[in-house]
Protein backbone atom coordinates (compact mmCIF):
# COMPACT_ATOMS: atom_id res chain seq x y z
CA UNK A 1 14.65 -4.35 35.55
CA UNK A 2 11.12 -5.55 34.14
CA UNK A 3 10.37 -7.70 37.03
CA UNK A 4 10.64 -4.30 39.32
CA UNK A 5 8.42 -2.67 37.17
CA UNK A 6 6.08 -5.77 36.55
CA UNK A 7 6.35 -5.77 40.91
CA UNK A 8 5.60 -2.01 40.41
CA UNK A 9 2.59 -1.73 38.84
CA UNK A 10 1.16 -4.29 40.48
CA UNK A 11 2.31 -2.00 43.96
CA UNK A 12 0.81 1.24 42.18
CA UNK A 13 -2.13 -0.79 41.14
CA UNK A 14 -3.12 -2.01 44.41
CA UNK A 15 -2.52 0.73 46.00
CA UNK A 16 -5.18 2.63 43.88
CA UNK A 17 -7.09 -0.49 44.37
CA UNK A 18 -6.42 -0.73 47.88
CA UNK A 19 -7.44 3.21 48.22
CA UNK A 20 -10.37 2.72 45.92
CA UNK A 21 -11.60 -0.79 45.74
CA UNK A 22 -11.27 -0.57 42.15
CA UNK A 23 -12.86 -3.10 39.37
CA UNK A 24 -16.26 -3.69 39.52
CA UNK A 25 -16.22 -0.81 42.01
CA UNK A 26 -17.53 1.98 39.80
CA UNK A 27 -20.81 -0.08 39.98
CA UNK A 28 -20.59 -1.79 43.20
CA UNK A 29 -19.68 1.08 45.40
CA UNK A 30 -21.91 3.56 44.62
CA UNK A 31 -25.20 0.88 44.96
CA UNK A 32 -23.80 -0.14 47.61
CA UNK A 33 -23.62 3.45 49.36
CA UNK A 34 -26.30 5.19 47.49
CA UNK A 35 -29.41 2.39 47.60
CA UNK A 36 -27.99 0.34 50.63
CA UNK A 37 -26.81 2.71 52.35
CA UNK A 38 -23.47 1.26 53.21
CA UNK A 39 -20.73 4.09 53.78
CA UNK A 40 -17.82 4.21 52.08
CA UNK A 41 -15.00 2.82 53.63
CA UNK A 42 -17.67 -0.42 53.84
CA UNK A 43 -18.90 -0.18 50.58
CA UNK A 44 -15.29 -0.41 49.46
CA UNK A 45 -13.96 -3.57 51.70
CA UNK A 46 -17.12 -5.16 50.51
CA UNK A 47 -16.30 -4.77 47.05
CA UNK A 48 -12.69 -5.94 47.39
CA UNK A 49 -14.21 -9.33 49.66
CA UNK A 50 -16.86 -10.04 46.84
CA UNK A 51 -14.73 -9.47 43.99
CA UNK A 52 -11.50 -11.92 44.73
CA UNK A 53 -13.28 -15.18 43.48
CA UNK A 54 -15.22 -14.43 40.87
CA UNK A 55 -13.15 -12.31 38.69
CA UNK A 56 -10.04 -13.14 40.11
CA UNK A 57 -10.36 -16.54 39.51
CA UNK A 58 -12.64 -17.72 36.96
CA UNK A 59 -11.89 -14.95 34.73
CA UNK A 60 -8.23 -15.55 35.01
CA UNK A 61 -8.84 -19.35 34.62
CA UNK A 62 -11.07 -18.47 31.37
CA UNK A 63 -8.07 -16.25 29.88
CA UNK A 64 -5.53 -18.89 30.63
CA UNK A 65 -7.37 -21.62 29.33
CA UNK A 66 -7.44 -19.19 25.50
CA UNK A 67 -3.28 -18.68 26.93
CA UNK A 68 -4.20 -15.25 27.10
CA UNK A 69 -2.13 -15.35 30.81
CA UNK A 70 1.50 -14.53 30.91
CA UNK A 71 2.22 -16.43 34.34
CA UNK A 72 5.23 -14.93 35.57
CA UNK A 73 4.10 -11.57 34.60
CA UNK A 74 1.01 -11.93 36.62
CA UNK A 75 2.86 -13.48 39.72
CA UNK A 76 5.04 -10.47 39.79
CA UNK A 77 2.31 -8.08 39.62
CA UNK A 78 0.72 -9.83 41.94
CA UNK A 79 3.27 -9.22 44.91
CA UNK A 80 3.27 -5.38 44.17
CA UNK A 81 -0.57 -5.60 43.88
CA UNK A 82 -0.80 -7.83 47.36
CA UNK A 83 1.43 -5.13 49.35
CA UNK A 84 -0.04 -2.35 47.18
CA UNK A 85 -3.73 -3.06 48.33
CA UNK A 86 -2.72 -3.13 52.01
CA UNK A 87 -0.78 0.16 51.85
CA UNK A 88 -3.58 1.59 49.73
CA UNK A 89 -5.94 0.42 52.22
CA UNK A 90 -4.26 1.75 55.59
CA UNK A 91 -3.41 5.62 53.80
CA UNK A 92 -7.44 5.40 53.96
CA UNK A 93 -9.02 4.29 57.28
CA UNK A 94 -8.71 7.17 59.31
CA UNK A 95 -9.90 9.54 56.58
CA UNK A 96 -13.22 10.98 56.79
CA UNK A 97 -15.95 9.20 54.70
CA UNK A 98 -17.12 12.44 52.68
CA UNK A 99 -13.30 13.14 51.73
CA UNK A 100 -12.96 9.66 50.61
CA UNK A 101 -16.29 9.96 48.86
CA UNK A 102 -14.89 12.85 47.39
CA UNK A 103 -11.49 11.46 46.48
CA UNK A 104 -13.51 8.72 44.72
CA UNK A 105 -15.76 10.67 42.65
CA UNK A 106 -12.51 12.72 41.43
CA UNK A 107 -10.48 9.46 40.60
CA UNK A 108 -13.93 8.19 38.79
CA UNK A 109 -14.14 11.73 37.02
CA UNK A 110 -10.28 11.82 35.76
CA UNK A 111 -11.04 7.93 34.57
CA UNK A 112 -13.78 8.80 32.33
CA UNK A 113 -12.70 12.03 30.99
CA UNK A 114 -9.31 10.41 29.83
CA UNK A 115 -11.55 7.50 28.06
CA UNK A 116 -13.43 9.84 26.48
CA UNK A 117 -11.06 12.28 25.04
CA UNK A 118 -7.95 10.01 24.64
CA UNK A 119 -6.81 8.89 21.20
């Protein structure tokens, strides 16, 4: 039963990353639109391209190497993440760029206000 959810949060989190282009994305996606003048479905595929060997490896590689990595909890939510990003990615491409603008600024709003006010 933990490997389905392991599988499923990785699904739910790529999806969201998939939709969103989450990680450094709260950064990189709005320089990218706002002084470069990208729009926002590129400013999110960009993000996801530049991301994947930097943080995805070294950073993983760094963690490991303190056996901060639980191996086959990562590999599991990496196959929900793997199919998560591509569904993510697809519910978005024929959506208008100001509703996913939108839809981004909301999901960046509901983000902060729960790190704020959370205990």
């Amino acid at each position: 039963m933990s490997q389905f959810l392991y599988i499923l949060l990785g699904l739910v989190a790529g999806i969201f990353g998939g939709m969103f282009g989450l990680g450094g994305g709260t950064i990189l996606i709005p320089a990218l639109v706002y002084l470069f003048g990208l729009t926002q479905h590129q400013a999110q595929g960009t993000t996801l391209a530049a991301m994947v060997p930097p943080i995805g490896l070294l950073a993983a590689m760094r963690y490991w190497q303190t056996g901060n990595v639980k191996i086959p909890v990562a590999a599991l939510v990496c196959v929900g993440f793997f199919f998560g990003g591509f569904i993510g990615a697809g519910f978005v491409q024929n959506m208008p760029d100001p509703l996913l603008k939108k839809l981004f600024g909301v999901f960046l709003l509901f983000v902060s206000l729960e790190m704020i006010f959370a205990k």
